[in-house]
Protein backbone atom coordinates (compact mmCIF):
# COMPACT_ATOMS: atom_id res chain seq x y z
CA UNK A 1 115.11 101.62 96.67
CA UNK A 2 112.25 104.09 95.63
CA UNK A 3 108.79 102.42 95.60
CA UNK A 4 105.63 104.39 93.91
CA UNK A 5 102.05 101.83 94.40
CA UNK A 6 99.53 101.94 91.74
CA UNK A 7 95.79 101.43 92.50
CA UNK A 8 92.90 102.72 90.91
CA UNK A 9 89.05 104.44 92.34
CA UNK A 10 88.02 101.58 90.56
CA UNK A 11 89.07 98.49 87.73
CA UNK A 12 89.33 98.96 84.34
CA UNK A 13 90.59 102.42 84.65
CA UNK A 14 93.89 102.67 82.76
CA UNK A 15 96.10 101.51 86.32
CA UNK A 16 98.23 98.96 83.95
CA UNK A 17 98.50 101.47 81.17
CA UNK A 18 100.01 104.09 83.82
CA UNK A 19 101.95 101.37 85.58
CA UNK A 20 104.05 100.34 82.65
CA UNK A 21 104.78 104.43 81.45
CA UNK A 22 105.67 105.15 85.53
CA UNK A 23 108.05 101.92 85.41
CA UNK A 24 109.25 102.83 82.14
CA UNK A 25 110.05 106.66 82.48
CA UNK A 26 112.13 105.64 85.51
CA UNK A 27 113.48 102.56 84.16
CA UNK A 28 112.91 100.72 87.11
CA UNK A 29 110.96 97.03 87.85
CA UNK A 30 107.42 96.62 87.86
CA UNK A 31 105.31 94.02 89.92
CA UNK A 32 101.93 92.79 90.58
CA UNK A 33 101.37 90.97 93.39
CA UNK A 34 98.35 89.51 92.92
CA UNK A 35 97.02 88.67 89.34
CA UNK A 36 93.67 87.52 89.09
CA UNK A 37 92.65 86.59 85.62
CA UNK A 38 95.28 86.03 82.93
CA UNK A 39 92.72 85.34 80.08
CA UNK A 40 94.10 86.73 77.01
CA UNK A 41 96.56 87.98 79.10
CA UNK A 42 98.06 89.08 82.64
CA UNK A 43 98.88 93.38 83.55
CA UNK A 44 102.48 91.64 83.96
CA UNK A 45 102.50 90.73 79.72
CA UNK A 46 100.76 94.01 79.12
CA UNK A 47 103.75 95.56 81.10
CA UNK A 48 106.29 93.98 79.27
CA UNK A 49 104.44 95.01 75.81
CA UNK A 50 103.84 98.74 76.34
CA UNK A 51 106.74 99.97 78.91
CA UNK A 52 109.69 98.69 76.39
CA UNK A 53 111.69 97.60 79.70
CA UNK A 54 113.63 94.08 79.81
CA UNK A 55 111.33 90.74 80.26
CA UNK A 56 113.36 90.51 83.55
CA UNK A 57 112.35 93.70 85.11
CA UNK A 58 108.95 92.37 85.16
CA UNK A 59 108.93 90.28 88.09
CA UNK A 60 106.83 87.25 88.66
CA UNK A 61 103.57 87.51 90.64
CA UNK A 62 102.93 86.69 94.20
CA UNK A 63 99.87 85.01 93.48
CA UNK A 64 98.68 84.08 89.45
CA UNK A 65 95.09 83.43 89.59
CA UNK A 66 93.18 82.07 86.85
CA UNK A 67 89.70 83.17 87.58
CA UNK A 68 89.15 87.22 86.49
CA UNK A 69 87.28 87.89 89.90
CA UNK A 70 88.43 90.04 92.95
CA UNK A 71 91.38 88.52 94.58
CA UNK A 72 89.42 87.24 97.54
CA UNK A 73 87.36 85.06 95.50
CA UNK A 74 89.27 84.23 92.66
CA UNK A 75 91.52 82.71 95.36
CA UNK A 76 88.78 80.14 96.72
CA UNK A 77 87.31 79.49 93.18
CA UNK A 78 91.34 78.40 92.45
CA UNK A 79 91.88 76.69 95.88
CA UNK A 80 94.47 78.99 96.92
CA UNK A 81 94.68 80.80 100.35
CA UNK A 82 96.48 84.32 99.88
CA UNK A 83 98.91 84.97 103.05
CA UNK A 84 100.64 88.57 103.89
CA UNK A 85 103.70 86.85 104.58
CA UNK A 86 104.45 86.12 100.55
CA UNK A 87 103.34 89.52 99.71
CA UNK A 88 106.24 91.62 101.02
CA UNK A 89 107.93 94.05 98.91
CA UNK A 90 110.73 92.33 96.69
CA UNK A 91 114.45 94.00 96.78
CA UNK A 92 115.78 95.07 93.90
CA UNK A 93 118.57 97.65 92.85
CA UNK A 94 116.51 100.39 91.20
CA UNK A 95 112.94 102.24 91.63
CA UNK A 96 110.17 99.60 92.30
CA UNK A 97 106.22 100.25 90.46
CA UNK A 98 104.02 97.77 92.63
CA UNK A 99 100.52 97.59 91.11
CA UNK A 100 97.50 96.79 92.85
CA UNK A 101 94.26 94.89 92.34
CA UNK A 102 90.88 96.86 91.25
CA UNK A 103 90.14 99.67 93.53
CA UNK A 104 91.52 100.77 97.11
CA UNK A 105 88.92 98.69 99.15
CA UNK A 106 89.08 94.97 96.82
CA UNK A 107 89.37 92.77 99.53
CA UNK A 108 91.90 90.02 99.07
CA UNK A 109 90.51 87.92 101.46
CA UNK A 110 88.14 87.58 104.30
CA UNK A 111 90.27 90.09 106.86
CA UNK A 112 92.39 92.33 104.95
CA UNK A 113 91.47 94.87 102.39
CA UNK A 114 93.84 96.09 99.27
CA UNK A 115 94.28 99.21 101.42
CA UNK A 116 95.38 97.34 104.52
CA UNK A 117 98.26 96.20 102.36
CA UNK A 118 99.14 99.47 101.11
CA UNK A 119 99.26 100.78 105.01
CA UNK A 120 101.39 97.40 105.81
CA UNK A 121 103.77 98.78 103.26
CA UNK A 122 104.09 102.04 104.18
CA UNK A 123 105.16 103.08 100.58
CA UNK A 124 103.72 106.12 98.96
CA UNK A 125 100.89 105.33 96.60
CA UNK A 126 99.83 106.99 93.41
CA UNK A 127 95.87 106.95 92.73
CA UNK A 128 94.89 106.97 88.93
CA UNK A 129 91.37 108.07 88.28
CA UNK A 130 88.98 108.60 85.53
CA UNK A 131 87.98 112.13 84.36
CA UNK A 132 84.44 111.78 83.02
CA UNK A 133 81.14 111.88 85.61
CA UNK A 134 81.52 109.76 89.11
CA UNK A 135 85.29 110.44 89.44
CA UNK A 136 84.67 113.26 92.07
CA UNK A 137 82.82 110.40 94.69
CA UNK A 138 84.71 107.81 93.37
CA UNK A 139 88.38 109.70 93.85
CA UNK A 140 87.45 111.29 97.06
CA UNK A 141 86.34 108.26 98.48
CA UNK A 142 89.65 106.05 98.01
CA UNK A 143 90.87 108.97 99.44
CA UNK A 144 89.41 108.79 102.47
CA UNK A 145 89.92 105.73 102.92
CA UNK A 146 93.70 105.42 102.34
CA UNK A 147 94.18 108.49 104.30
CA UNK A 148 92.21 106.76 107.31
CA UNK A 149 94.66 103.98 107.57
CA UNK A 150 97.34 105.99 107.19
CA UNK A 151 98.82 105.20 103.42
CA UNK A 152 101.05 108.34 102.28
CA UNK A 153 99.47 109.41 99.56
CA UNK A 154 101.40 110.78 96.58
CA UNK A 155 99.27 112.27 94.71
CA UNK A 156 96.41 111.81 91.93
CA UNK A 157 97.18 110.65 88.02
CA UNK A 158 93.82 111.20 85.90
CA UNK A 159 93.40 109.14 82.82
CA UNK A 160 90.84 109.72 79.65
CA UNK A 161 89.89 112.63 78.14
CA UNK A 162 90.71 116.34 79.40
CA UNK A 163 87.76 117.57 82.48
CA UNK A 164 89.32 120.47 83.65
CA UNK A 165 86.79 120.85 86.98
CA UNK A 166 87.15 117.12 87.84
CA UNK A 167 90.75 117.69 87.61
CA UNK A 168 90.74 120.88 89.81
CA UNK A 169 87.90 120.08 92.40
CA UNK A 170 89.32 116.28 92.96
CA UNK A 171 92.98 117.41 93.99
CA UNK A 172 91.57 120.80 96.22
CA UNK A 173 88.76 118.58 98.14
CA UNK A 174 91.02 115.81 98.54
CA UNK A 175 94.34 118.09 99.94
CA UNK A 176 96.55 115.83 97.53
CA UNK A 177 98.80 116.46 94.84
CA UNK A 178 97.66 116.13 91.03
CA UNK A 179 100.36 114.70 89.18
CA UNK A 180 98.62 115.42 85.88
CA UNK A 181 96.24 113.14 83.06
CA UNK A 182 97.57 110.26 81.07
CA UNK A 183 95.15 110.46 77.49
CA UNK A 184 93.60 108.02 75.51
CA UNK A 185 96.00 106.67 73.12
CA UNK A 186 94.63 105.32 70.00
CA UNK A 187 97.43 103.41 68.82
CA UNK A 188 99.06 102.03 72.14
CA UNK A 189 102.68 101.68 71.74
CA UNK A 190 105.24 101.93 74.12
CA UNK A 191 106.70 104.94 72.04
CA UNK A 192 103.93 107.03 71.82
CA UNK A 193 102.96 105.68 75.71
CA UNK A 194 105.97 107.60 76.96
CA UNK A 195 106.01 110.26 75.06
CA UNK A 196 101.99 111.08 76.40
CA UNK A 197 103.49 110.30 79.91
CA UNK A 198 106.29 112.32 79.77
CA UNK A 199 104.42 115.60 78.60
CA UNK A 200 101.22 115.03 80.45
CA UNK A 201 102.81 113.27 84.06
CA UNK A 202 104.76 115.01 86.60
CA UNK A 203 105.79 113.03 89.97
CA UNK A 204 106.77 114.43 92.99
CA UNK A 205 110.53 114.63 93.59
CA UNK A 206 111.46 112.81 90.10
């Protein structure tokens, strides 16, 4: 079973948007953990909409919190207490996109970090980033600290608009592969979605 993480240098960046292209173009399973706020709508119904797999491939969350807040506190505003042990890695017979929760240091509770989890997985993990100004600090940082705790990193995605520098410097500074830019799609549809993944995305060994 192949596993490729998502996570983002921050939220809001496009993570969900990659996530269900990646799970699509290798017609695997995608899964999100931890889902805090589902208001109009979960990542896991966005997946579903955009990556044109079956409903089933899009496994049910770990955790399905109501409150849009970072998982840490979302959790105590919904009286839930998030434990490692029902986060491991589900088995399933094909490639597996986990995605995770806002940026590489959201904690998820009062101990352990969205980067601790990626280093208790062990799985190589795929860091989408903006293009425009404050990617370079923002990039290199998460970075860092995935690198420090030992999360295999497998390389960079950039979403938005073409930056060519921020797209060279990012990748050279950092030592890590760029797997290309996802665009802006105006009309999101899970047609046009892969075809912009497919012709802007390379991964590593796929």
């Amino acid at each position: 079973m192949s596993v490729f993480v998502v996570t983002g240098t921050d939220t809001g960046i496009g993570k969900t948007v990659f996530s269900a292209a990646l799970a699509g173009a290798l017609g695997g399973y995608y899964w999100k953990p931890i889902q805090a706020g589902i208001d109009p709508e979960g990542d896991s119904e966005t997946v579903v909409r955009l990556s044109a797999l079956p409903a089933d491939r899009v496994l049910p969350e770990a955790y399905r919190l109501s409150t849009p807040a970072s998982p840490h506190l979302a959790a105590r505003t919904d009286g839930i207490e998030i434990g490692l042990d029902r986060l491991a890695l589900p088995r399933v017979d094909g490639p597996l996109v986990v995605e995770g929760a806002g940026g590489v240091l959201v904690p998820i509770s009062e101990t352990l970090l969205m980067a601790d989890l990626f280093a208790h997985w062990g799985k190589p993990v795929i860091l989408c980033a903006r293009t425009g100004l404050g990617t370079i600090n923002h990039s290199l940082l998460s970075i860092e600290a995935l690198r420090g705790r030992g999360v295999p990193i497998a390389g960079i995605a950039f979403v938005g608009d073409p930056h060519a520098e921020n797209e060279r410097i990012i990748p050279a500074l950092g030592k890590v592969m760029n797997l290309g830019r996802l665009p802006h799609i105006p009309q999101l549809d899970p047609a046009d979605l892969a075809a912009a993944f497919a012709s802007g995305i390379k991964l590593p060994g796929v």
